[in-house]
N, C-alpha and C. Protein backbone atom coordinates (compact mmCIF):
# COMPACT_ATOMS: atom_id res chain seq x y z
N UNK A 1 9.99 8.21 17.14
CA UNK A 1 9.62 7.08 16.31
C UNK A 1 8.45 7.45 15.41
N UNK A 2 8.66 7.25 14.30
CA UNK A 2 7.44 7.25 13.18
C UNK A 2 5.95 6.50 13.13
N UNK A 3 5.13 6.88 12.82
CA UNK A 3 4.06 5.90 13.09
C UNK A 3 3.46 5.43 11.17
N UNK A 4 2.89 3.90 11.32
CA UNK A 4 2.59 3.46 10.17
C UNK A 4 1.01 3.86 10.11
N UNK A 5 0.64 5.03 9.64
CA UNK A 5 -0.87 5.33 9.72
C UNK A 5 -1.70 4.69 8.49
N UNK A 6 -1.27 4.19 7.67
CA UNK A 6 -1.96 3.56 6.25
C UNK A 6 -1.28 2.83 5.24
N UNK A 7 -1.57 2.02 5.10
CA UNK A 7 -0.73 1.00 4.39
C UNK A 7 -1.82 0.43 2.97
N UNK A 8 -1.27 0.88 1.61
CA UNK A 8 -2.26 0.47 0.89
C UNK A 8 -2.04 0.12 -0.01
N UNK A 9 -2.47 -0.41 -0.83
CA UNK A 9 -2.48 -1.59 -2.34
C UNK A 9 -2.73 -0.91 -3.65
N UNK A 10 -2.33 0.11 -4.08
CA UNK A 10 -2.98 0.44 -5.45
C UNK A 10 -1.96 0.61 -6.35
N UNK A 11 -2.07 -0.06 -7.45
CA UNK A 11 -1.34 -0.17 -8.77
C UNK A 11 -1.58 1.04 -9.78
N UNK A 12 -1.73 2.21 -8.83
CA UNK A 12 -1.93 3.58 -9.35
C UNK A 12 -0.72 4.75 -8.47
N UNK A 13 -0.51 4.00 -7.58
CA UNK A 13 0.55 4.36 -6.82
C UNK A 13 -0.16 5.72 -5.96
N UNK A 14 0.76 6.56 -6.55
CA UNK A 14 0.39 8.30 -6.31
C UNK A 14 -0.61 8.72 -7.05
N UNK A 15 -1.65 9.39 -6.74
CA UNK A 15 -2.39 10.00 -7.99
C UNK A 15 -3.35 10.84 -6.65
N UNK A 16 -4.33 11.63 -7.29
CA UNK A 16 -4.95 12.43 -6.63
C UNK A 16 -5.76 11.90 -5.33
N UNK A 17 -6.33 10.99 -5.78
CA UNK A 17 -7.11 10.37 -4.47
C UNK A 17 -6.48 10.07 -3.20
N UNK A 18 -4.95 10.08 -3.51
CA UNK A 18 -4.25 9.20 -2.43
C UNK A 18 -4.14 10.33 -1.77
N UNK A 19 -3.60 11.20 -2.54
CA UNK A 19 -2.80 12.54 -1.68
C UNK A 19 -4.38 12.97 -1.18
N UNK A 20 -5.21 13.37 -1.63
CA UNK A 20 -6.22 14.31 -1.12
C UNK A 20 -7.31 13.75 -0.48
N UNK A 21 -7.42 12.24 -0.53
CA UNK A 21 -8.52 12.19 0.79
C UNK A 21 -7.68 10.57 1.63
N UNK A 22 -7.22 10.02 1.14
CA UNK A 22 -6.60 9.20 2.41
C UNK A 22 -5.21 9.92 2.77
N UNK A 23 -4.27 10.48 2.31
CA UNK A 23 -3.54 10.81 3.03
C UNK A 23 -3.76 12.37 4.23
N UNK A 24 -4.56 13.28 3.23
CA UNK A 24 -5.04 14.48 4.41
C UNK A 24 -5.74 13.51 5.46
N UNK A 25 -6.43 13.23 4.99
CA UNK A 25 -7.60 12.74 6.05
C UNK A 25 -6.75 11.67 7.26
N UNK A 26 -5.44 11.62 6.97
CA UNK A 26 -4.68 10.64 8.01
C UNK A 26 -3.74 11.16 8.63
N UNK A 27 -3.81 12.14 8.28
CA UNK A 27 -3.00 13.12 9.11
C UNK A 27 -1.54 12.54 8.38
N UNK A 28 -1.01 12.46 7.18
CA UNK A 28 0.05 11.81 6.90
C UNK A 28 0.71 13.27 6.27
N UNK A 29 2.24 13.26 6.66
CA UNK A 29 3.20 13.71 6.06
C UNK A 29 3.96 13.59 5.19
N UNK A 30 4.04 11.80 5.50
CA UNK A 30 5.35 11.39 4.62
C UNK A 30 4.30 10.05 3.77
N UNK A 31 4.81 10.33 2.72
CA UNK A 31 4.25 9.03 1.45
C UNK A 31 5.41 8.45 0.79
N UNK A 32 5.51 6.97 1.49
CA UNK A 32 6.90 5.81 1.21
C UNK A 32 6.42 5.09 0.08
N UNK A 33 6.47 5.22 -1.36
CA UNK A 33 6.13 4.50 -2.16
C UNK A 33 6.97 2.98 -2.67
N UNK A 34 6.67 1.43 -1.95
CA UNK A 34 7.69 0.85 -1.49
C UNK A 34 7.59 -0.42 -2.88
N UNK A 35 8.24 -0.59 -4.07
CA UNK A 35 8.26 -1.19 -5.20
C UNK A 35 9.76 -0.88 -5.69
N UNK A 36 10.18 -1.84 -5.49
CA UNK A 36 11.55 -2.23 -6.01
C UNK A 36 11.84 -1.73 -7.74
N UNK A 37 10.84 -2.02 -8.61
CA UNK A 37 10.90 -1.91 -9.78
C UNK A 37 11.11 -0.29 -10.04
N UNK A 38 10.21 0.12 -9.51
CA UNK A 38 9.72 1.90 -9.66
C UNK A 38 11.00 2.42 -8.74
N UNK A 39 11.37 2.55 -7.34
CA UNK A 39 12.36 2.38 -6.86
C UNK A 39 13.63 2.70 -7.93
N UNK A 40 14.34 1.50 -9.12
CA UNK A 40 15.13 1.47 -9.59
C UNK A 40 15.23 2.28 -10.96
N UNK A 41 13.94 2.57 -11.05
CA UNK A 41 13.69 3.84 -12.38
C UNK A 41 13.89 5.27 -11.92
N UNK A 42 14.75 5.93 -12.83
CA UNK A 42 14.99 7.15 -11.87
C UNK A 42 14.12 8.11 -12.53
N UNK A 43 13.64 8.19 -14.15
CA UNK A 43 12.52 9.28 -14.25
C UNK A 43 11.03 8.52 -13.93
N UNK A 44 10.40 7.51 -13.07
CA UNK A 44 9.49 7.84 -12.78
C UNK A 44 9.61 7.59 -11.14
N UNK A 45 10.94 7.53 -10.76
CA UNK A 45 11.06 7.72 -9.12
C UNK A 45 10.82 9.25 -9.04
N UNK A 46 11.34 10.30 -9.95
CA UNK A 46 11.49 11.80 -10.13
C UNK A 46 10.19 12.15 -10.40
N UNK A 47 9.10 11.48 -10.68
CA UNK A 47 7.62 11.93 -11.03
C UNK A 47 6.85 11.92 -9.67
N UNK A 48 7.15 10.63 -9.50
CA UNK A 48 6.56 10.47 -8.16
C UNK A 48 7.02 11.57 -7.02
N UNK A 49 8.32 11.66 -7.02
CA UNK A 49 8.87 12.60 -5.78
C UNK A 49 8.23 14.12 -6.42
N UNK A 50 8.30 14.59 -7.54
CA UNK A 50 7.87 15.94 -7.57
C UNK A 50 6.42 15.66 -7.32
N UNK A 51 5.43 15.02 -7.87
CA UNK A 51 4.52 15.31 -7.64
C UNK A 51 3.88 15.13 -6.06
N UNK A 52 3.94 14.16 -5.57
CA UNK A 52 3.81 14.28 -3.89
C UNK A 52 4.20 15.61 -2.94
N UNK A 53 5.89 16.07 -3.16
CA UNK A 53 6.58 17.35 -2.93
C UNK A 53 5.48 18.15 -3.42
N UNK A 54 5.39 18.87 -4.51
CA UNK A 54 3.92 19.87 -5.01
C UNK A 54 2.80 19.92 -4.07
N UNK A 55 2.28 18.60 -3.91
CA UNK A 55 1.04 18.47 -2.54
C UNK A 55 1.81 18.41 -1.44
N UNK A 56 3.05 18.69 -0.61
CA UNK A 56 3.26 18.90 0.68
C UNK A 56 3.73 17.38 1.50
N UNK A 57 3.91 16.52 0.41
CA UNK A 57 4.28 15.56 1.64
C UNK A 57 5.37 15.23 1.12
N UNK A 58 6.51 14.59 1.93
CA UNK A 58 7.75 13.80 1.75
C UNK A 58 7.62 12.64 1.44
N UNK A 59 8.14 12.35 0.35
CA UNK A 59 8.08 11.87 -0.45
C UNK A 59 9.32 10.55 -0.47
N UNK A 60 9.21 9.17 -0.15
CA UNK A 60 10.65 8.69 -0.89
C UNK A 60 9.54 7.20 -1.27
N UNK A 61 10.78 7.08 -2.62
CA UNK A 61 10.20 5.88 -3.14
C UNK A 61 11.77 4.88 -3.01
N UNK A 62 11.42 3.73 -2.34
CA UNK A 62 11.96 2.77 -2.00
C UNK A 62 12.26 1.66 -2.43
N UNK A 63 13.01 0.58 -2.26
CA UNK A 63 12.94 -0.78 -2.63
C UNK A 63 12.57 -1.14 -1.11
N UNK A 64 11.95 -2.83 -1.12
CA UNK A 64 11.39 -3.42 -0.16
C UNK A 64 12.73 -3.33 0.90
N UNK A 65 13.79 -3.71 0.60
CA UNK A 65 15.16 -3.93 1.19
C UNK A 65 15.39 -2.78 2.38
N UNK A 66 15.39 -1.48 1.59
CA UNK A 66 15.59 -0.52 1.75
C UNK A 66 14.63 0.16 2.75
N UNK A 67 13.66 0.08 2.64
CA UNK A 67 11.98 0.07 3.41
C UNK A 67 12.75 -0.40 4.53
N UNK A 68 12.71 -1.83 4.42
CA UNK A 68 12.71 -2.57 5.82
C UNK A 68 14.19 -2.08 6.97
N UNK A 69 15.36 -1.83 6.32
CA UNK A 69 16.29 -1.40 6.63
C UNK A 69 16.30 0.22 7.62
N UNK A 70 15.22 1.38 6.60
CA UNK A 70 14.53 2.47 7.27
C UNK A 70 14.53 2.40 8.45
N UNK A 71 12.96 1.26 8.64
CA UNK A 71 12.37 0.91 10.03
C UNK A 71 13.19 0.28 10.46
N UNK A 72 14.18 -0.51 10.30
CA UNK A 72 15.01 -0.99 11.55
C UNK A 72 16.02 0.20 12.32
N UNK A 73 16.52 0.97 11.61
CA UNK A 73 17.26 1.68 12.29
C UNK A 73 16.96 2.99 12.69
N UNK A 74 15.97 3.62 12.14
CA UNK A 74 15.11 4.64 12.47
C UNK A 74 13.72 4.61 12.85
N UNK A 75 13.01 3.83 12.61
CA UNK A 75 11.49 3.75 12.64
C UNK A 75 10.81 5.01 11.73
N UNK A 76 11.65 5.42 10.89
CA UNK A 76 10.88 6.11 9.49
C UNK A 76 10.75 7.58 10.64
N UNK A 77 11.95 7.73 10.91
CA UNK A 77 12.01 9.01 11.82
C UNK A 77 10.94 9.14 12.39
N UNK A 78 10.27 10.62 12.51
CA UNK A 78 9.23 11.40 13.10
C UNK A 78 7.68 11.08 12.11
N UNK A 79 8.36 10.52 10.94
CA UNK A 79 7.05 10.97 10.44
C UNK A 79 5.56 10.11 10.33
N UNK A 80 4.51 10.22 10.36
CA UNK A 80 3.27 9.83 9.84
C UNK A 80 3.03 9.27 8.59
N UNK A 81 3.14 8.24 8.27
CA UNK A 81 3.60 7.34 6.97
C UNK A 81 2.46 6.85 6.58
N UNK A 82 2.29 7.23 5.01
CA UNK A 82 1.33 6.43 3.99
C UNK A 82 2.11 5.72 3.50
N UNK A 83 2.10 4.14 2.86
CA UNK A 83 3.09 2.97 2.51
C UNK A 83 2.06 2.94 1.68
N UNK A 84 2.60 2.96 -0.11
CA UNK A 84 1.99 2.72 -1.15
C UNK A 84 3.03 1.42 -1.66
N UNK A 85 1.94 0.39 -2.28
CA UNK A 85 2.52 -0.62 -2.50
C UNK A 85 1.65 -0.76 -4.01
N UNK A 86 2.24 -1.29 -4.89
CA UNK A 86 1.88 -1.23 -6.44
C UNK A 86 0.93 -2.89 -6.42
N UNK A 87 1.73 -3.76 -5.43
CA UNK A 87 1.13 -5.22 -5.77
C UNK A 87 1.09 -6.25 -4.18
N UNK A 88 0.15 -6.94 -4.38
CA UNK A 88 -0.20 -7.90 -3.43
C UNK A 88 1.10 -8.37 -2.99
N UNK A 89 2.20 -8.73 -4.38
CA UNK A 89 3.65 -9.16 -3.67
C UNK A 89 4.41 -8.62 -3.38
N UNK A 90 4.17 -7.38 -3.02
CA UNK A 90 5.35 -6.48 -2.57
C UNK A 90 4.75 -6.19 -1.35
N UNK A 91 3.90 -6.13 -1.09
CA UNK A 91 3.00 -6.03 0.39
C UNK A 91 3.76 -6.61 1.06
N UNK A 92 3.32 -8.38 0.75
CA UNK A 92 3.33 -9.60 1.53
C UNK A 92 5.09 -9.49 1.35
N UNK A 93 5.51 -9.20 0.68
CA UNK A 93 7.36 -9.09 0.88
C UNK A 93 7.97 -8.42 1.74
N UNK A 94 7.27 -7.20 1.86
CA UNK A 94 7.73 -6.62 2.87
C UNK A 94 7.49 -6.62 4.17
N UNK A 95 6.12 -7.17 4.66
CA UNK A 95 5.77 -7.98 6.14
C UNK A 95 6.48 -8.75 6.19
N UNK A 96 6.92 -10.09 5.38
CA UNK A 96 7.36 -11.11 5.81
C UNK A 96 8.96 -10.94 5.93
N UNK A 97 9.67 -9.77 5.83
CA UNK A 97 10.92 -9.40 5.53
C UNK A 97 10.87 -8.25 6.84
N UNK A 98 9.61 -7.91 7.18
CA UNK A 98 9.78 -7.32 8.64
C UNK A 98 9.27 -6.07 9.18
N UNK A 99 8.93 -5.42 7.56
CA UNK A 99 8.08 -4.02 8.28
C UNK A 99 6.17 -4.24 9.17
N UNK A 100 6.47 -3.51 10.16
CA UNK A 100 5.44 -3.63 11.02
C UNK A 100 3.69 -3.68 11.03
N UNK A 101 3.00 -3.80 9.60
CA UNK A 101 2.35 -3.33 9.46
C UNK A 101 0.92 -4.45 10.21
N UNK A 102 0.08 -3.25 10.22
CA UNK A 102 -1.04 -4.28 11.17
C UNK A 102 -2.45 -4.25 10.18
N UNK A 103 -2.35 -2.98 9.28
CA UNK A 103 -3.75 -2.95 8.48
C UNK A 103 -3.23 -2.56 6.96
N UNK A 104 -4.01 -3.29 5.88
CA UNK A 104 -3.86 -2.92 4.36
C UNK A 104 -5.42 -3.00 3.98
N UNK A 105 -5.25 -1.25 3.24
CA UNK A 105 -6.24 -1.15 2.78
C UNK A 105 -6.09 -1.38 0.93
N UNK A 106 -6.30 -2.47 0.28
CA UNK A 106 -6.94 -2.91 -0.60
C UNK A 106 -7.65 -1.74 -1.38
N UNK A 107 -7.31 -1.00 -2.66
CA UNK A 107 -7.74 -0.23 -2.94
C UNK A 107 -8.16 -0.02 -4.76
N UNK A 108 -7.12 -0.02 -5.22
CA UNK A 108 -7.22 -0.11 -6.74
C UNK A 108 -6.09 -1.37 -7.57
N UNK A 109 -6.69 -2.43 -7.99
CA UNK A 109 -5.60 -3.00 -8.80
C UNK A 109 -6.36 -3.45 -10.00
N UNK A 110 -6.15 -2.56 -11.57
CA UNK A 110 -6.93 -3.39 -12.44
C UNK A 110 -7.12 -4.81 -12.88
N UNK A 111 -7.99 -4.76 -13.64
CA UNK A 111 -7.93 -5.91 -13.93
C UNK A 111 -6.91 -6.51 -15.59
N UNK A 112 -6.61 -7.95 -14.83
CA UNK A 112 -5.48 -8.63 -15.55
C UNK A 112 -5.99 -10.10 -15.98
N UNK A 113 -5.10 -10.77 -16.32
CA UNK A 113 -5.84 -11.70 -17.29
C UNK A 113 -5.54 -12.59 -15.85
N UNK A 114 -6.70 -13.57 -15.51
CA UNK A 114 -6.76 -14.61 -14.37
C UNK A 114 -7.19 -13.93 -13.26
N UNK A 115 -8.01 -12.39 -13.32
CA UNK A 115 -8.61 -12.27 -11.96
C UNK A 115 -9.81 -11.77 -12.58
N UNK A 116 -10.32 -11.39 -11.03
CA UNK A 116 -11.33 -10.84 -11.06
C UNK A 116 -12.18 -9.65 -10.07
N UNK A 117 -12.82 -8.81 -10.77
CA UNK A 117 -12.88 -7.75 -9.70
C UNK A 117 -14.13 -8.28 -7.98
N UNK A 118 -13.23 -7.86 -7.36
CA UNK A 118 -13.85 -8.76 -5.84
C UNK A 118 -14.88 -6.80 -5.70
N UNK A 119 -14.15 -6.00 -5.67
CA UNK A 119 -14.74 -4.60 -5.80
C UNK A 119 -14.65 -3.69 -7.05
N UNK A 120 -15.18 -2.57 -7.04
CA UNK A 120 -15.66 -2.38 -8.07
C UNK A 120 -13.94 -1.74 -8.78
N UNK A 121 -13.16 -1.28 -8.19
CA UNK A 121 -11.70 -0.95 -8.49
C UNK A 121 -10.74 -1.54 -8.45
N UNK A 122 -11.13 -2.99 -7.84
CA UNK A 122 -10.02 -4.04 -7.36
C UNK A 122 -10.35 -5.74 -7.95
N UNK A 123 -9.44 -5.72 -8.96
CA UNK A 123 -9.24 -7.37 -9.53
C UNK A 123 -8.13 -8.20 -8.72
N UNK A 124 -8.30 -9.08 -8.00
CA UNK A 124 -7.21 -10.11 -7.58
C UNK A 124 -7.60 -11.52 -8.03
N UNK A 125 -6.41 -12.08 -8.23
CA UNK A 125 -6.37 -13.43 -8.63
C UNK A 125 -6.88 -14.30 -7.56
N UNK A 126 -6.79 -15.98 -7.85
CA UNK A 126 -6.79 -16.44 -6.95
C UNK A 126 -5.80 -16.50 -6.11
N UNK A 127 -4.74 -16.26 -6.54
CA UNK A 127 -3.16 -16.41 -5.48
C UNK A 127 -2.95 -15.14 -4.73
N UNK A 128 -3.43 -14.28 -5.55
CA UNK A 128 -3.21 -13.18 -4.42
C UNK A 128 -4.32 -13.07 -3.37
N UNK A 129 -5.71 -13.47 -3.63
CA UNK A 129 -6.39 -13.56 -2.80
C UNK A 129 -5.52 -14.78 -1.68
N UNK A 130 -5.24 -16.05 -2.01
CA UNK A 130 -4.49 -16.62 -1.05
C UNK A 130 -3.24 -16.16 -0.22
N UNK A 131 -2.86 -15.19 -0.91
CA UNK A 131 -1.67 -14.61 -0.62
C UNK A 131 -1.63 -13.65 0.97
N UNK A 132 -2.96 -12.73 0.57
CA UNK A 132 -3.76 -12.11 1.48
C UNK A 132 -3.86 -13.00 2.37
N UNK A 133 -4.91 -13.99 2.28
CA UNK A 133 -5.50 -14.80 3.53
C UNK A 133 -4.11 -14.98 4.53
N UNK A 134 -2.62 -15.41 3.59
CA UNK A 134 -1.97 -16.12 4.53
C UNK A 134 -1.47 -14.91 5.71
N UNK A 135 -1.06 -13.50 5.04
CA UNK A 135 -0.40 -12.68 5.35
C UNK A 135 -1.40 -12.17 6.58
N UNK A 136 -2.72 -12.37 6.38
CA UNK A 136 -3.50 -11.67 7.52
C UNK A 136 -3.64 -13.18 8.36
N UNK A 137 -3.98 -14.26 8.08
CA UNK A 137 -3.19 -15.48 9.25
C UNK A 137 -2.13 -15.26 10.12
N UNK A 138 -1.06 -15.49 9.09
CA UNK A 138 0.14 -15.60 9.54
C UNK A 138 0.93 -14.20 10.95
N UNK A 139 0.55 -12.98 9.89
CA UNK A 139 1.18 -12.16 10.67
C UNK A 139 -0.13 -11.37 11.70
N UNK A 140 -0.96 -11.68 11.41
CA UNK A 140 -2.56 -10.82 12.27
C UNK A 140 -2.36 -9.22 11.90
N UNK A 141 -2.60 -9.07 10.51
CA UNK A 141 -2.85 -8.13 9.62
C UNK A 141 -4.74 -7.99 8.97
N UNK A 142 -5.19 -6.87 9.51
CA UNK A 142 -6.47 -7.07 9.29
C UNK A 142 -6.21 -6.33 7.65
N UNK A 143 -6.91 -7.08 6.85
CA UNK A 143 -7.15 -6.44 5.40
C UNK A 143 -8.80 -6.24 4.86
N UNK A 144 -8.35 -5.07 4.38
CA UNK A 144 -9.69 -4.75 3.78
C UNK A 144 -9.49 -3.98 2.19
N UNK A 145 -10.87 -3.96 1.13
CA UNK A 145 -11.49 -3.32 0.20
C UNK A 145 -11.84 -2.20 0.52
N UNK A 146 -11.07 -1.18 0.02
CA UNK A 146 -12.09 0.05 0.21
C UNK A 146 -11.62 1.60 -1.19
N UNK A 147 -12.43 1.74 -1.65
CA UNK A 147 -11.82 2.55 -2.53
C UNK A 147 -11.62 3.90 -2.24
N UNK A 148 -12.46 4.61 -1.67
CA UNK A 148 -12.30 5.63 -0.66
C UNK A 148 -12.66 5.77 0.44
N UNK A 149 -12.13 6.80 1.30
CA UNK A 149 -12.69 6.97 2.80
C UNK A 149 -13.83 6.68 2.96
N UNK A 150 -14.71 6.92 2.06
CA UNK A 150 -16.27 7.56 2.68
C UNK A 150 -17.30 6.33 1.81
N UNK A 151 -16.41 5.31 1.20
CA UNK A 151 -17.28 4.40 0.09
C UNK A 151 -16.94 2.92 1.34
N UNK A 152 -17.87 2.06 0.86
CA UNK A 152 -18.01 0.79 2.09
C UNK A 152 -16.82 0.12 2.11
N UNK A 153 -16.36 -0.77 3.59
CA UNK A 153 -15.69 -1.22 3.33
C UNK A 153 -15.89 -2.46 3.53
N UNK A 154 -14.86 -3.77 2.46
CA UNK A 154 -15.65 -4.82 2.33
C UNK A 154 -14.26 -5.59 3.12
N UNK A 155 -14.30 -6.61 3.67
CA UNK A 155 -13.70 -7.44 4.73
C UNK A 155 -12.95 -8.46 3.98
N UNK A 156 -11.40 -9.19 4.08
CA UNK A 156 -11.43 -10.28 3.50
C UNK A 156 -11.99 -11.25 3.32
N UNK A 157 -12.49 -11.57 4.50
CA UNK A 157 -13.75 -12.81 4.33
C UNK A 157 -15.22 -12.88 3.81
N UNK A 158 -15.63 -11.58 3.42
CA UNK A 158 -16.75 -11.16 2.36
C UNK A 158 -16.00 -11.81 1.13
N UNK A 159 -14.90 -10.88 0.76
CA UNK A 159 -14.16 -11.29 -0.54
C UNK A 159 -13.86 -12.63 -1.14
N UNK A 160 -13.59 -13.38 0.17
CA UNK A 160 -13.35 -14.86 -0.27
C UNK A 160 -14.61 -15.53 -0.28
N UNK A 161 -15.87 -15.16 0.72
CA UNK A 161 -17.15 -15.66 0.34
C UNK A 161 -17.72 -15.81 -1.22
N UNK A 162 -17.09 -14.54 -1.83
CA UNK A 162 -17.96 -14.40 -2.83
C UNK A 162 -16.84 -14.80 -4.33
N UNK A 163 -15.50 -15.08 -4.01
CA UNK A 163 -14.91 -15.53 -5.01
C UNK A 163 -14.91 -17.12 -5.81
């Protein structure tokens, strides 16, 4: 059975930071990049897969459907899984549709028109901040802010204090 070692939020997807200090540092093999949209594009599903492949990890980019389907019948094989998620609603889509996850780390989502940055890399609205609250209610998902390993990490309920 596979284990879910990191589960995270950035609308940057793949890029250097992910591969070289949260995924080494997690002992991760495999990087599930899980967005339906990106998923259905085949030259930047092919960017993503070469470039991850190049740094050493396995690589598949998914739809939520497809994700959840994985873990039901395999548990994402053997491997040590980073779950990159592009948006707050693809997160919360895919918990509530069934994949197992217990922690999201909150990491990079710019900023867009109707939010605001809660950290210094991360803008959420008000709905996705509600969105959050329900998903760490509902399913007992601890969420957090953090932009890298080694930078602070800030708590949902800091975040909503100060929004």
């Amino acid at each position: 059975m596979g284990n879910i070692q990191l589960t995270r939020i950035d609308d940057r997807l793949l890029h250097g930071q992910v591969m070289t200090r949260w995924a080494k540092g997690n002992h991760i093999d495999a990087i599930f990049i899980l967005d339906d949209q990106v998923a259905n594009d085949d030259f930047m599903k092919q960017l993503y897969l070469a470039s991850g492949q190049n740094a050493g990890f396995k690589v598949n980019v998914l739809t939520v459907e497809s994700a959840v389907g994985y873990w039901r019948e395999k548990q994402f094989d053997q491997h040590n899984v980073l779950i990159l998620f592009k948006s707050v609603a693809m997160m919360a889509r895919a918990i509530r549709e069934g994949l197992p996850i217990r922690t999201v780390n909150v990491g990079g989502i710019g900023k867009r028109k109707e939010t605001k940055f809660v950290i210094n890399t991360v803008a959420i609205s008000l709905a996705e901040l509600e969105t959050l609250e329900s998903i760490a209610d509902r399913f007992n998902v601890e969420i957090s802010f953090q932009t890298l390993p080694d930078s602070p990490k800030v708590s949902l309920a800091d975040v909503r204090a100060t929004y």
